[in-house]
N, C-alpha and C. Protein backbone atom coordinates (compact mmCIF):
# COMPACT_ATOMS: atom_id res chain seq x y z
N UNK A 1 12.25 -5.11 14.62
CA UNK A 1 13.16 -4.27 13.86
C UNK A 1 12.57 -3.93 12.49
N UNK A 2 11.93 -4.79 11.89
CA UNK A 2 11.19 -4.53 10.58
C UNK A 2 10.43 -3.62 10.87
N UNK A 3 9.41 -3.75 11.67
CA UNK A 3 8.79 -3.00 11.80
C UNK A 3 9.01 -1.14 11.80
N UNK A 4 10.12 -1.01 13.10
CA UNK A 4 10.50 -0.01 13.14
C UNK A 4 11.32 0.78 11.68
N UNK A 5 11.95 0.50 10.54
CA UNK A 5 12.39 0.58 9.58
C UNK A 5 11.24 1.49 8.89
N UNK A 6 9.78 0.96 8.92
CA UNK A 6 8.39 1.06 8.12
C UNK A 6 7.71 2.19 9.24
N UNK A 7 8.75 2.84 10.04
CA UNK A 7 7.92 3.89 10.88
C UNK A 7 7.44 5.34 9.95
N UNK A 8 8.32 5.75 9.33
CA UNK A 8 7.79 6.57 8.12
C UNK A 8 6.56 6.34 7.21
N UNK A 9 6.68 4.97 6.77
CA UNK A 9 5.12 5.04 5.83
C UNK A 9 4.51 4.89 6.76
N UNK A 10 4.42 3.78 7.99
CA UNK A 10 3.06 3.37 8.62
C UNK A 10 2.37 5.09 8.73
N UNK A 11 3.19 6.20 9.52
CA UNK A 11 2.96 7.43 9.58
C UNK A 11 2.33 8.01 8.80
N UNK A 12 2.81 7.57 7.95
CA UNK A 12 2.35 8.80 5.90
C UNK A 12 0.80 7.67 6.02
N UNK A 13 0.63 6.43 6.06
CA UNK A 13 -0.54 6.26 6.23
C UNK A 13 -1.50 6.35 6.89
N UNK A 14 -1.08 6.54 8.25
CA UNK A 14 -2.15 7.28 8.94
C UNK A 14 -2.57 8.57 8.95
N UNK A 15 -1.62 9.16 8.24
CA UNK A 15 -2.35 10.59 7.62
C UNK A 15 -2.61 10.43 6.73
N UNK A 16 -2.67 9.84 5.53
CA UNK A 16 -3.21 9.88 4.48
C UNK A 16 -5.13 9.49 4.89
N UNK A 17 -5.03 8.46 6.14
CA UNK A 17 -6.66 8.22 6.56
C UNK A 17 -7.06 9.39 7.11
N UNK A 18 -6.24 9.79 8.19
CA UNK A 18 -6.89 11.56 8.66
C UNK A 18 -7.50 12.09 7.81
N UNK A 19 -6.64 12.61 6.96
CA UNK A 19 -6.57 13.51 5.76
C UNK A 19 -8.34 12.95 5.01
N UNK A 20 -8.38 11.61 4.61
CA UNK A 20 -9.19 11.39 3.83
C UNK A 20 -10.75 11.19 4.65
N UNK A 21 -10.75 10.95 6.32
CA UNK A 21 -11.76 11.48 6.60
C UNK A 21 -12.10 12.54 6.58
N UNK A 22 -10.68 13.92 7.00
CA UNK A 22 -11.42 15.43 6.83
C UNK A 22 -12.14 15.47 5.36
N UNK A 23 -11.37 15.17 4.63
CA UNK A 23 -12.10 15.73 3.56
C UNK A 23 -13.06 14.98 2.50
N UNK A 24 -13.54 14.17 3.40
CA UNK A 24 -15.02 12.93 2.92
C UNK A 24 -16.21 14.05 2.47
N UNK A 25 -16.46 14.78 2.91
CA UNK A 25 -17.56 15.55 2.26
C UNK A 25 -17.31 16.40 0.99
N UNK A 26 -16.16 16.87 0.73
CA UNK A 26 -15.51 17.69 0.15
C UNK A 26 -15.53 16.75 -1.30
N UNK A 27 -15.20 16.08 -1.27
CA UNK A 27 -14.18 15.09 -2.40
C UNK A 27 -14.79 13.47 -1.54
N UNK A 28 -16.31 13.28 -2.21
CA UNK A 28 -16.51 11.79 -1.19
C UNK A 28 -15.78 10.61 -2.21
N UNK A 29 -15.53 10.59 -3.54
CA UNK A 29 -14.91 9.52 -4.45
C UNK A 29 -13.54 9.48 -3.90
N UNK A 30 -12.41 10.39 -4.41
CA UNK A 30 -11.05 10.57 -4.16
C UNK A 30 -11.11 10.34 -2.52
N UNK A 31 -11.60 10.78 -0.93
CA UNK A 31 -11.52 9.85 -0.27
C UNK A 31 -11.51 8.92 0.53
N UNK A 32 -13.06 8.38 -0.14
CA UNK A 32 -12.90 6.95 -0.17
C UNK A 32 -11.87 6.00 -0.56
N UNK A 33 -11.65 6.44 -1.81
CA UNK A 33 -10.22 5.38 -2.40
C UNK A 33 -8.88 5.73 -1.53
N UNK A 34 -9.02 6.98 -1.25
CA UNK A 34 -7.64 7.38 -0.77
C UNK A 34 -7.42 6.15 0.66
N UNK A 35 -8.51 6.73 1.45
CA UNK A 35 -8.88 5.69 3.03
C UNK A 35 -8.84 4.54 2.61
N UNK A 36 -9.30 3.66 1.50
CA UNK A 36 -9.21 2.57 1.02
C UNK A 36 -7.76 2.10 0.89
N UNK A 37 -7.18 2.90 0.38
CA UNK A 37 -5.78 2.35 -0.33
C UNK A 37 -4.90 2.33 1.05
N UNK A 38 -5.14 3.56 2.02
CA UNK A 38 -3.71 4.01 3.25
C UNK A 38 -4.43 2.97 3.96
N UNK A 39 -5.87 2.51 4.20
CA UNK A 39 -5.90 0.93 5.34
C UNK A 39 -5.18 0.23 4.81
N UNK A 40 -5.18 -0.05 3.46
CA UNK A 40 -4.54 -1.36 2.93
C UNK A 40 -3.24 -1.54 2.74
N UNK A 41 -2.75 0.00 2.53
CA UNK A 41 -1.47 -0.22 2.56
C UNK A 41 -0.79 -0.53 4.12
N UNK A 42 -1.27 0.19 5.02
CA UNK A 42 -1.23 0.11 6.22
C UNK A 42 -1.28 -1.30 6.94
N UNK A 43 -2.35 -2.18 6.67
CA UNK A 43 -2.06 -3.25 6.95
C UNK A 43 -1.34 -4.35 6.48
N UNK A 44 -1.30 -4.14 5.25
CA UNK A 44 0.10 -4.63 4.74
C UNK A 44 1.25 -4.49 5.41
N UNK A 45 1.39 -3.40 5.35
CA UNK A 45 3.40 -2.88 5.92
C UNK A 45 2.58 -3.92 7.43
N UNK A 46 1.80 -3.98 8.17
CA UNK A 46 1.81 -4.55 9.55
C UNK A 46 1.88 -5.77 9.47
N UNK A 47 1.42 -6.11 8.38
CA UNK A 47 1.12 -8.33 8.48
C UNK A 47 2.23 -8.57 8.12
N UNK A 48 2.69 -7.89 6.49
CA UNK A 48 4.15 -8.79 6.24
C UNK A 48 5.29 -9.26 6.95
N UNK A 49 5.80 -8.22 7.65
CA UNK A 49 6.73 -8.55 8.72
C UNK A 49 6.59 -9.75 9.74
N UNK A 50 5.20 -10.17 9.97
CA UNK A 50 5.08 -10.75 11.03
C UNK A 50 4.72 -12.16 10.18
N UNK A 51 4.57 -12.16 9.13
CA UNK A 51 4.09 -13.43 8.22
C UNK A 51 5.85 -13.84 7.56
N UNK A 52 6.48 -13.21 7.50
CA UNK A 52 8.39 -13.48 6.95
C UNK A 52 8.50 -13.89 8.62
N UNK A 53 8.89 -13.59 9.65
CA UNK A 53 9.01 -14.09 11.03
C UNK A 53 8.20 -15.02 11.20
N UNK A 54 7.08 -15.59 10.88
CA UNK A 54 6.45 -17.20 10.89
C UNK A 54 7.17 -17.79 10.43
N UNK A 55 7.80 -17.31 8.96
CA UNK A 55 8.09 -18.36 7.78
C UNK A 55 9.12 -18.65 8.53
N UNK A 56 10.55 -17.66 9.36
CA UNK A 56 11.22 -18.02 9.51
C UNK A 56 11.22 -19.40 10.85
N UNK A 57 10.78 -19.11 11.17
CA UNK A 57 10.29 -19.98 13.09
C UNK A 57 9.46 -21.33 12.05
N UNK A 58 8.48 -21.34 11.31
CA UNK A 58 7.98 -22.43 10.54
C UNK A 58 9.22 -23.52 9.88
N UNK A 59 10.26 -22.62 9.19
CA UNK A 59 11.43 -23.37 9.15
C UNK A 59 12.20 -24.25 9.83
N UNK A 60 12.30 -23.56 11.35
CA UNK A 60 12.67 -24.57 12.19
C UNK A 60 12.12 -26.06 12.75
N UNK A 61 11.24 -25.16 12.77
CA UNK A 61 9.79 -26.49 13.56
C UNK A 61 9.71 -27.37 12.09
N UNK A 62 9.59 -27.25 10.98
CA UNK A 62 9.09 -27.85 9.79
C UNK A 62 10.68 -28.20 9.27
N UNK A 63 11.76 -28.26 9.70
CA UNK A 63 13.01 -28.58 9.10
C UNK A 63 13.35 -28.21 7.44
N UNK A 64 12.60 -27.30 6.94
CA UNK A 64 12.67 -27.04 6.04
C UNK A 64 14.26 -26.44 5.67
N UNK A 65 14.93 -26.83 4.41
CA UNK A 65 16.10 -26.79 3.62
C UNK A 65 16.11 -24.71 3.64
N UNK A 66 17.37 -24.82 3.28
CA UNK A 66 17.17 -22.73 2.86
C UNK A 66 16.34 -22.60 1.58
N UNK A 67 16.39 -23.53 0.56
CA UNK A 67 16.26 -23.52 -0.40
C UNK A 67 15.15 -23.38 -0.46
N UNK A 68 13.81 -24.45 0.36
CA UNK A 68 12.51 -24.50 0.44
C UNK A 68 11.95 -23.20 0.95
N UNK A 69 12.83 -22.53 1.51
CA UNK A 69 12.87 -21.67 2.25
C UNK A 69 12.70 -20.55 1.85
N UNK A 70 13.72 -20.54 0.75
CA UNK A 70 13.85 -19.20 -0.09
C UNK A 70 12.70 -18.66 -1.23
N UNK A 71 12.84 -20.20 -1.62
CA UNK A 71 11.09 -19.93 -2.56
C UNK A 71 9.79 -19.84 -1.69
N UNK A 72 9.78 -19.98 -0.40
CA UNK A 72 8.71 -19.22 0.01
C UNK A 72 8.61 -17.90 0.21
N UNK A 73 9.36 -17.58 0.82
CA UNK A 73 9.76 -16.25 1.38
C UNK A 73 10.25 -15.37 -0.24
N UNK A 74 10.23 -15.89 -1.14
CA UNK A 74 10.32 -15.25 -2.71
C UNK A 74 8.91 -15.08 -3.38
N UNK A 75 8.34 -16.18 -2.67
CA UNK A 75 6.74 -16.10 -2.90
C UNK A 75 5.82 -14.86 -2.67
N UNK A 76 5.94 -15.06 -1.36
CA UNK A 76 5.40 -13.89 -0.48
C UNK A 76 5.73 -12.42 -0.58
N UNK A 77 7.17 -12.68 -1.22
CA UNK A 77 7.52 -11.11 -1.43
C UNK A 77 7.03 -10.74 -2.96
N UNK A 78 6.43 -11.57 -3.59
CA UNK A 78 5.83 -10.92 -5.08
C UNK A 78 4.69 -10.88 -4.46
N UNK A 79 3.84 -11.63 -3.46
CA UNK A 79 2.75 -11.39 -3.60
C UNK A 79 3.00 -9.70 -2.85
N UNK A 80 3.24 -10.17 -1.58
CA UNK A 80 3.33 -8.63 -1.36
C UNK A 80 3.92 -7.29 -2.49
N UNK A 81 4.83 -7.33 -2.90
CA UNK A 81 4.94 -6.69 -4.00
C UNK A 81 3.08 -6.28 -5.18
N UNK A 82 2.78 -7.32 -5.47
CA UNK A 82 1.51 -7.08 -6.15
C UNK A 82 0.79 -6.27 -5.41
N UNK A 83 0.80 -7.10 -4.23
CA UNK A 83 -0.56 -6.07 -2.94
C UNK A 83 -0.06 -4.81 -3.06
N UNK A 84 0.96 -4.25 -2.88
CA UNK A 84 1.47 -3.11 -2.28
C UNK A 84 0.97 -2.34 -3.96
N UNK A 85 1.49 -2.70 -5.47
CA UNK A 85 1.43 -1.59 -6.29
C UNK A 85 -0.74 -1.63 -6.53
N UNK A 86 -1.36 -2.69 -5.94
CA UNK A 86 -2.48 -2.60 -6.11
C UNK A 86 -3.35 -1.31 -4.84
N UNK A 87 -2.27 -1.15 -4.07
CA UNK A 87 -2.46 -0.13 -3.20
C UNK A 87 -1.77 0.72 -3.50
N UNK A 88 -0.98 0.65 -4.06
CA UNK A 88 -0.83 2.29 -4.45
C UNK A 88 -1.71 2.43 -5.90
N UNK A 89 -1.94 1.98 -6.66
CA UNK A 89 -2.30 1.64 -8.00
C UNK A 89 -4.00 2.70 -7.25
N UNK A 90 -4.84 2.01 -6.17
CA UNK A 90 -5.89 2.97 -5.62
C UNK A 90 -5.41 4.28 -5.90
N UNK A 91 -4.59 4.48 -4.61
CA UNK A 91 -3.93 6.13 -4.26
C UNK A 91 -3.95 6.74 -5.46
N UNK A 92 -3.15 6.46 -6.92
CA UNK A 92 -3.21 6.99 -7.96
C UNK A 92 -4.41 7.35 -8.58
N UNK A 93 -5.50 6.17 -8.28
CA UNK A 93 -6.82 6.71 -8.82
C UNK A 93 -7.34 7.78 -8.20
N UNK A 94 -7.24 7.74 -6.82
CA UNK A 94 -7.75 8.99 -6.00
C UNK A 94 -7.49 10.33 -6.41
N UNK A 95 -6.21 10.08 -6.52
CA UNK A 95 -5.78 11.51 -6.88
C UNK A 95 -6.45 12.28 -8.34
N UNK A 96 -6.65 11.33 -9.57
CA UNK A 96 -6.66 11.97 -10.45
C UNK A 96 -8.78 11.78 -10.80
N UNK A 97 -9.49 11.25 -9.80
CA UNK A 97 -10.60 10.58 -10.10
C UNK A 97 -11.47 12.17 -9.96
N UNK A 98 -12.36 12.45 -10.92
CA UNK A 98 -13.33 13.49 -10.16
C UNK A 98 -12.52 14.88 -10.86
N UNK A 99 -11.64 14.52 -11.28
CA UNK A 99 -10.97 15.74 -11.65
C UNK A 99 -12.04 16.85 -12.93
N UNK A 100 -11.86 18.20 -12.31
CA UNK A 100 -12.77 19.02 -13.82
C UNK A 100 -11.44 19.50 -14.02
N UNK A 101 -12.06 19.47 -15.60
CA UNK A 101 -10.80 20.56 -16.40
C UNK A 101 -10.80 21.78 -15.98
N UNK A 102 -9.61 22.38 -16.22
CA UNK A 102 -9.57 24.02 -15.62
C UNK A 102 -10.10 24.53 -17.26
N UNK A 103 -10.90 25.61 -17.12
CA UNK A 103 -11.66 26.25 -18.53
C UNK A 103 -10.19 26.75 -19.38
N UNK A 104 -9.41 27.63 -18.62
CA UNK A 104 -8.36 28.48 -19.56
C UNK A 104 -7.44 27.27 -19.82
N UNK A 105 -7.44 26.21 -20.01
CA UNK A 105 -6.45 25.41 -20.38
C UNK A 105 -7.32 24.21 -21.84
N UNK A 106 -6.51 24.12 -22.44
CA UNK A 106 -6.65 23.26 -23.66
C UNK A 106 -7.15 21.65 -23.15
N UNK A 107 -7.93 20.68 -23.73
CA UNK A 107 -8.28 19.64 -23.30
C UNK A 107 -7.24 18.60 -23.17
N UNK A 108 -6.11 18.71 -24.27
CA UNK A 108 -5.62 17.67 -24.78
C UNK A 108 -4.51 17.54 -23.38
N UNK A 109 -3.92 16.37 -23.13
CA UNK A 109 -3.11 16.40 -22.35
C UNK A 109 -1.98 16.63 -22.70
N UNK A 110 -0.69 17.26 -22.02
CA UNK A 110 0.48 17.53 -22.58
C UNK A 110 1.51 16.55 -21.90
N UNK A 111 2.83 16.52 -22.54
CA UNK A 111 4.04 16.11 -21.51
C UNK A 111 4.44 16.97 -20.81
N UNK A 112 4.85 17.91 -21.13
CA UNK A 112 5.19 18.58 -20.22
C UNK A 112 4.34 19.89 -19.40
């Protein structure tokens, strides 16, 4: 069931790898990182689910309390949390890496 929930990104990541083999010659920095970041994110969204379903089945077999329980499974979700913005944290580089300035535009960056 987790899994199925994560059918949208797993998707958006496998095109984001399509995508970043077509255009490996084109743009070889932006993607590389891009393919870099959608494997990783990709295998992420696939392990976590199945590493929270250990913890839970480990609980049984290991008689572990909810409590012991909860701080693992609180564990794992920061780490995953970290993994995940360090994969997107890539994606962001991709996008903006390699970039030339457009000539008719001013250097400085704007807000709006």
């Amino acid at each position: 069931m987790q899994l199925l929930v994560q059918i949208p990104s797993l998707l958006l990541y496998v095109v984001g790898i399509v995508f970043a083999f077509v255009y490996r010659q084109q743009s070889r920095t932006p993607s590389m990182l891009a393919l870099l970041a959608c494997a990783f994110l990709l295998c992420l969204s696939l392990v976590m689910p199945f590493i929270s379903n250990y913890l839970l089945y480990a609980r049984s077999v290991n008689e572990w309390s909810i409590e012991k329980l909860g701080h693992i499974l609180g564990g794992v979700s920061i780490v995953s949390s970290i993994l995940s913005a360090l994969g997107n944290g890539l994606l962001l580089t991709a996008i903006f890496i390699d970039r030339k300035p457009r000539p008719d535009l001013p250097l400085k960056p704007s807000i709006l």
